[in-house]
N, C-alpha and C. Protein backbone atom coordinates (compact mmCIF):
# COMPACT_ATOMS: atom_id res chain seq x y z
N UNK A 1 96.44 91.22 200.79
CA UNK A 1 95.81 90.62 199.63
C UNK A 1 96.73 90.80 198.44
N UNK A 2 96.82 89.86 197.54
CA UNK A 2 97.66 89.78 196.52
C UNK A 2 96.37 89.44 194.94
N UNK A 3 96.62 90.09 194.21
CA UNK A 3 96.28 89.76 193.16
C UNK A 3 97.09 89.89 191.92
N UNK A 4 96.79 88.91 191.12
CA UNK A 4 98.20 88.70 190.06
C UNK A 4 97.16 88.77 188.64
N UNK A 5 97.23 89.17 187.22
CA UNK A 5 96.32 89.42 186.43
C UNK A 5 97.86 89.46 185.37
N UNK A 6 97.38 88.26 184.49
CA UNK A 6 98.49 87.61 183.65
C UNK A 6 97.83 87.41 182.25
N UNK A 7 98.63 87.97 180.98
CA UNK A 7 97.77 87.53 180.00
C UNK A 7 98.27 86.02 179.70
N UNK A 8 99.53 85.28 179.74
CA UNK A 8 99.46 84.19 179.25
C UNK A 8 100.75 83.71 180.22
N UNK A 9 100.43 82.64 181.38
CA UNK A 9 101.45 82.22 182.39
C UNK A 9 101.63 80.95 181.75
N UNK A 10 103.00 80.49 181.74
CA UNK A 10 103.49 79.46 181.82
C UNK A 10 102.70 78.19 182.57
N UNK A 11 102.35 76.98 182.26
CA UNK A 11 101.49 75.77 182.65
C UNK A 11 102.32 75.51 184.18
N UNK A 12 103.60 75.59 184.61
CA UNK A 12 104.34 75.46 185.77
C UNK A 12 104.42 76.37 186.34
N UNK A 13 103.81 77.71 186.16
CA UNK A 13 103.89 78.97 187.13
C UNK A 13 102.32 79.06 187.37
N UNK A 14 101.28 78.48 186.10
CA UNK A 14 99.89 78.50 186.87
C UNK A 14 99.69 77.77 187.72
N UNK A 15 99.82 76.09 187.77
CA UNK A 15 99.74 75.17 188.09
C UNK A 15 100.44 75.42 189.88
N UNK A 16 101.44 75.36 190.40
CA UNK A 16 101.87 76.62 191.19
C UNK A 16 101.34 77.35 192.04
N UNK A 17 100.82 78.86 191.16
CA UNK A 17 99.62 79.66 191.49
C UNK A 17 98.58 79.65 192.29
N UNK A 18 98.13 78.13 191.60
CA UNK A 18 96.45 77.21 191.92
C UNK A 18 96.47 76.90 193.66
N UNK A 19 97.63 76.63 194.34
CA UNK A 19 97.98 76.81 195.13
C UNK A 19 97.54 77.20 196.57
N UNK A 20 98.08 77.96 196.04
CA UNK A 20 97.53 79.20 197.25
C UNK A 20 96.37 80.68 196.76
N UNK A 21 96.21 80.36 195.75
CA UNK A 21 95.32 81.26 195.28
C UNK A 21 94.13 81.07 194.37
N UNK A 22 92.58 81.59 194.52
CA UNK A 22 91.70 81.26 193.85
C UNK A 22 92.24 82.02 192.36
N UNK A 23 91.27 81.33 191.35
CA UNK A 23 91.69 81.69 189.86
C UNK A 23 90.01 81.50 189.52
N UNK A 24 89.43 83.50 189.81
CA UNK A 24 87.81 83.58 189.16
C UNK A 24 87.76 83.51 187.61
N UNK A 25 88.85 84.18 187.11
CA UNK A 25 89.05 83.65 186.10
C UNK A 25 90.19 83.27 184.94
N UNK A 26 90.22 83.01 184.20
CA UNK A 26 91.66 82.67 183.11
C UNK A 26 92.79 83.49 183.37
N UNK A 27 94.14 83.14 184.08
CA UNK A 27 94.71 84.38 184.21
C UNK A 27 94.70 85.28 185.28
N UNK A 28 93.59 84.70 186.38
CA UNK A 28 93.27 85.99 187.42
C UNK A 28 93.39 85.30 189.00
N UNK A 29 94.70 85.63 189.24
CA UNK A 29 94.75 84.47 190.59
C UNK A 29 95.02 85.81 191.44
N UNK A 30 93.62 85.84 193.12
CA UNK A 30 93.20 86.37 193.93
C UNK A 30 93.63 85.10 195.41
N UNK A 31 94.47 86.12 196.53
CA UNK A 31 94.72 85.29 197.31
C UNK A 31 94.84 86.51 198.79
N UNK A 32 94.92 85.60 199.70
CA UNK A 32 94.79 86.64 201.28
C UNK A 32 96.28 86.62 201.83
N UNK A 33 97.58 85.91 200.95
CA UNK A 33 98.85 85.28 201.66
C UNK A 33 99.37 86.85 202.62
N UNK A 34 99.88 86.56 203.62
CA UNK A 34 100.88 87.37 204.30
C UNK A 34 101.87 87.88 203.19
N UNK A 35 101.92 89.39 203.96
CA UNK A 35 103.24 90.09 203.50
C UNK A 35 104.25 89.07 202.56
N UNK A 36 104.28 88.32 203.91
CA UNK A 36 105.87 87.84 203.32
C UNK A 36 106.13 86.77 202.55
N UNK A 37 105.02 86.09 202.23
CA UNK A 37 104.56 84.95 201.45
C UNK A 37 104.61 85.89 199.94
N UNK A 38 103.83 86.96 200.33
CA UNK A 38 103.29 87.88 199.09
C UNK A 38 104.95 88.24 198.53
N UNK A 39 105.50 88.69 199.38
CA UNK A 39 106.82 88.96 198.12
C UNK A 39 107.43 88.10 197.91
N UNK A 40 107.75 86.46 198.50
CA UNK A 40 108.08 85.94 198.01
C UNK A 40 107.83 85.04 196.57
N UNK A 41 106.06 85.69 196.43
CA UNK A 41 105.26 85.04 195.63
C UNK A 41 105.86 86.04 194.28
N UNK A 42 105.80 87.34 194.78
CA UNK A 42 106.15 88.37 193.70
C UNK A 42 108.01 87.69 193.10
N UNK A 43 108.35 87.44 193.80
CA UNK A 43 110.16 87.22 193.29
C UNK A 43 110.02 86.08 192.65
N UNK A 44 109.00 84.83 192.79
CA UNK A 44 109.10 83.66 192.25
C UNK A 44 108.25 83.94 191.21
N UNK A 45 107.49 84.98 191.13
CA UNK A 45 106.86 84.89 189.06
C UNK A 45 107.75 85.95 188.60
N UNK A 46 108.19 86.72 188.76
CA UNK A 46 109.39 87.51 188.38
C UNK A 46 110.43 86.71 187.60
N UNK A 47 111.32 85.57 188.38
CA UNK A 47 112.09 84.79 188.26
C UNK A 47 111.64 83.79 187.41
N UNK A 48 110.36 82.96 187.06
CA UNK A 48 110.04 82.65 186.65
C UNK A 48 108.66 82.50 184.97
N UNK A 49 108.73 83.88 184.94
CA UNK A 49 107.96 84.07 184.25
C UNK A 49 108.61 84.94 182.71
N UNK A 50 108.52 84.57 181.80
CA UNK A 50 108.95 85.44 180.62
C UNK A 50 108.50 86.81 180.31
N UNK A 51 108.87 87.41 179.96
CA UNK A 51 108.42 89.02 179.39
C UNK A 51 107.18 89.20 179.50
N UNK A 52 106.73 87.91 177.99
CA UNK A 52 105.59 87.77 177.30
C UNK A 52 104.07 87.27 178.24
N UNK A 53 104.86 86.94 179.16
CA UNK A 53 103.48 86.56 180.54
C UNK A 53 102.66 88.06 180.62
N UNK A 54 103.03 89.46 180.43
CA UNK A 54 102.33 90.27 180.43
C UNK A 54 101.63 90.51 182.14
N UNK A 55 102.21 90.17 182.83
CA UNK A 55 102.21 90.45 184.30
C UNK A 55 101.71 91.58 184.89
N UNK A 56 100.85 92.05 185.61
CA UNK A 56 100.43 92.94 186.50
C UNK A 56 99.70 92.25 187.66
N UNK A 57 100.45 92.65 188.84
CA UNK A 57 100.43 92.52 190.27
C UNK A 57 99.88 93.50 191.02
N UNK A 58 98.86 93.49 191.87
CA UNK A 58 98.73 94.51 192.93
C UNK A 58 98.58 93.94 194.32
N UNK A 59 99.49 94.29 194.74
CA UNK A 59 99.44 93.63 196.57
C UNK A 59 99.26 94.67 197.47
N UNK A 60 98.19 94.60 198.51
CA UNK A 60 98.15 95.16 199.54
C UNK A 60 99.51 95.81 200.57
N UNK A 61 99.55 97.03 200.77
CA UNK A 61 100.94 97.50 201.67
C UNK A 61 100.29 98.24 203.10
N UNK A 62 100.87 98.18 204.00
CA UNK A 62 100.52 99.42 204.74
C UNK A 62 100.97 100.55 204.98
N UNK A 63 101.84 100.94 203.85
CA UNK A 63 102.38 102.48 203.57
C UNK A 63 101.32 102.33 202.67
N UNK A 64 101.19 104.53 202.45
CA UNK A 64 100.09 105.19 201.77
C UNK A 64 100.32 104.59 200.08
N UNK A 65 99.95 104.64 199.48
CA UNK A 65 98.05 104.43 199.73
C UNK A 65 97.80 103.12 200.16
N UNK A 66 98.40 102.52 200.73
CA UNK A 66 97.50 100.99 200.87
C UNK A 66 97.71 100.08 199.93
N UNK A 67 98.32 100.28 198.59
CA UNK A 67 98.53 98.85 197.68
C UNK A 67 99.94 99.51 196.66
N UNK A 68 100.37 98.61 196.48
CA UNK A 68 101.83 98.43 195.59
C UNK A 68 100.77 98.44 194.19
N UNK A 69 101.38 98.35 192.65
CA UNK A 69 101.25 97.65 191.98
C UNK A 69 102.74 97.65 191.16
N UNK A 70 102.67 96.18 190.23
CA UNK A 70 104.28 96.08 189.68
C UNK A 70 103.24 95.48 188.42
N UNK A 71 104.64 95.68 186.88
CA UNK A 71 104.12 95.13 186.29
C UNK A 71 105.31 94.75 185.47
N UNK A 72 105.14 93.35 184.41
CA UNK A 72 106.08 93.39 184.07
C UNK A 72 105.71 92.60 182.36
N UNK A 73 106.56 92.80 181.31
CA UNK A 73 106.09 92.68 180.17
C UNK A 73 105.09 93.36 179.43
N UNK A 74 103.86 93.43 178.64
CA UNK A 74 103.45 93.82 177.62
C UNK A 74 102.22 93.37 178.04
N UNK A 75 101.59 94.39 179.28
CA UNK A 75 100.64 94.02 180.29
C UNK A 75 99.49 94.11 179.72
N UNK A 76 99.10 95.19 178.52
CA UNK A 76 97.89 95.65 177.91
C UNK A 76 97.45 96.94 178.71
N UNK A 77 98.31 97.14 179.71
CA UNK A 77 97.66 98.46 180.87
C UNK A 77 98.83 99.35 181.05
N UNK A 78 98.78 100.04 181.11
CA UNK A 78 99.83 101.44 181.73
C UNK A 78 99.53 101.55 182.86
N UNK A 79 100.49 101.64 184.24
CA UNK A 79 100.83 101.89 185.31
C UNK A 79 100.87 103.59 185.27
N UNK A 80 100.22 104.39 185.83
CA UNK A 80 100.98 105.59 185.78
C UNK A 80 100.53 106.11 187.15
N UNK A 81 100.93 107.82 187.76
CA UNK A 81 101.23 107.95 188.66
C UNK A 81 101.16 109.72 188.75
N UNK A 82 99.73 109.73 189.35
CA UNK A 82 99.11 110.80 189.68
C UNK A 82 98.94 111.10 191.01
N UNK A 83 99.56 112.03 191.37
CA UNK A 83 99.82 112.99 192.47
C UNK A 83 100.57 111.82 193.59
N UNK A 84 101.20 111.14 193.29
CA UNK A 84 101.71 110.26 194.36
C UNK A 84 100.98 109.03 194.14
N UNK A 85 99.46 108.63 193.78
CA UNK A 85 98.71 107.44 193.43
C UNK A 85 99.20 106.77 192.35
N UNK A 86 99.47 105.58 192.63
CA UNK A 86 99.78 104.69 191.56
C UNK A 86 98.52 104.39 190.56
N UNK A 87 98.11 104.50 189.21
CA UNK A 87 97.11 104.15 188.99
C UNK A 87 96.69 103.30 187.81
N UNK A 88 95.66 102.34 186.84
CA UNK A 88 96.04 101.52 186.19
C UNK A 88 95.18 102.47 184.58
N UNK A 89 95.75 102.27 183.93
CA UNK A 89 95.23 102.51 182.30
C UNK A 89 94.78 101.92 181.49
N UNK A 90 93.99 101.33 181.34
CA UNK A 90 93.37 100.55 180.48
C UNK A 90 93.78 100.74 178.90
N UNK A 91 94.13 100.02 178.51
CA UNK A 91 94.88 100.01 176.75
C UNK A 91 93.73 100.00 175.87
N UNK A 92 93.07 100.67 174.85
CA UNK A 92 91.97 100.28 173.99
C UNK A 92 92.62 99.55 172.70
N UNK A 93 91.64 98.47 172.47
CA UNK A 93 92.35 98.36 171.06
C UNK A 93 91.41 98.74 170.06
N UNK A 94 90.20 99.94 170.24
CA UNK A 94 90.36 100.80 169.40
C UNK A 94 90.37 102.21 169.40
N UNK A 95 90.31 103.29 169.18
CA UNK A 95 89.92 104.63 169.13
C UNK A 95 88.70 104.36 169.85
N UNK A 96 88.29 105.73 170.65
CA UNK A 96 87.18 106.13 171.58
C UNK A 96 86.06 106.31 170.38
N UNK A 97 84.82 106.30 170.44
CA UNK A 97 84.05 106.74 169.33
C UNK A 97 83.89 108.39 169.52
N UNK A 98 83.71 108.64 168.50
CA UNK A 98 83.14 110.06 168.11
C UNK A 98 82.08 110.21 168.99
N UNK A 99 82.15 111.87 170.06
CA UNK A 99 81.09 112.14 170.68
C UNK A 99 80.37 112.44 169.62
N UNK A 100 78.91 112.65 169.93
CA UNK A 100 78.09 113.69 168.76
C UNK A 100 77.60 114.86 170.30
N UNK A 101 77.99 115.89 169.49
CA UNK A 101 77.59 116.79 170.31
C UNK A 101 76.05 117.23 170.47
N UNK A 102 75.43 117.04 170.80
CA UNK A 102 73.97 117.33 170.79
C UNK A 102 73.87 119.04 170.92
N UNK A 103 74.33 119.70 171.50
CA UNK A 103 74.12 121.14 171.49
C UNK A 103 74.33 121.77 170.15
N UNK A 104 75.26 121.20 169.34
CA UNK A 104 76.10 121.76 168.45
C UNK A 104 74.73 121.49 167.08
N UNK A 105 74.63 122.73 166.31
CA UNK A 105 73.48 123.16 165.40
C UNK A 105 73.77 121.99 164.26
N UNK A 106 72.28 121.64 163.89
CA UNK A 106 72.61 120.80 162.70
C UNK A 106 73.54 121.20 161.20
N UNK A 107 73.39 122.17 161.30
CA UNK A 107 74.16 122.37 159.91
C UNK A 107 75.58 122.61 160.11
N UNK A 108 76.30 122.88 161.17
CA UNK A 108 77.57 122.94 162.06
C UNK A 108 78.09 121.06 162.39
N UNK A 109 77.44 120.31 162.23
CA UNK A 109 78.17 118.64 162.49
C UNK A 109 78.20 118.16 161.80
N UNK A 110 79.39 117.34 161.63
CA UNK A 110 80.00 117.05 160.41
C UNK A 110 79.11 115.45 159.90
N UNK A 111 79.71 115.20 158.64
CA UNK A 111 78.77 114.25 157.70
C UNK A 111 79.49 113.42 158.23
């Protein structure tokens, strides 16, 4: 399984895409291609795609764990890589909110 999650593809690399792969939504093309279809799919948006496409790929492998991911440009996500797991980060675009601590005494939390 290949899935490709793009913030802004080129009209000749979606168009393309449409292809061989469903698109649930804007940007989000889900497909079943073989291995070898799959990297060739990976080398042709590579080759074809600008920085700014904001690219993240995850394809199925059968070495551990079971899926690749690649990314390429200014994805909105961090790739990072815990204990050997590849894993994805979600970017906020804002600060987390303030817990309120409920245990913590009323005259002890701040205004």
């Amino acid at each position: 399984m290949l899935v490709v999650v793009a913030n802004d593809l080129p009209p000749a690399v979606r168009g393309r895409m449409k292809l061989w792969f469903i698109e649930p939504r804007a940007n989000v093309f889900v497909s079943g291609v073989r291995d070898s279809l799959a990297k060739k799919v990976v080398n042709y948006l590579y080759k074809h795609c600008p920085p700014k496409s904001g690219l993240m790929i995850f394809n199925s492998s059968n070495t551990t764990p079971g899926y690749e991911i690649f990314g390429m440009g200014d994805t909105r996500k961090e790739i990072t890589e815990i204990s050997g797991l590849p894993l994805v980060i979600e970017k906020s675009a804002e600060p987390p909110p303030e817990s309120q601590n409920s245990l913590m005494p009323e005259a002890q939390k701040p205004l």
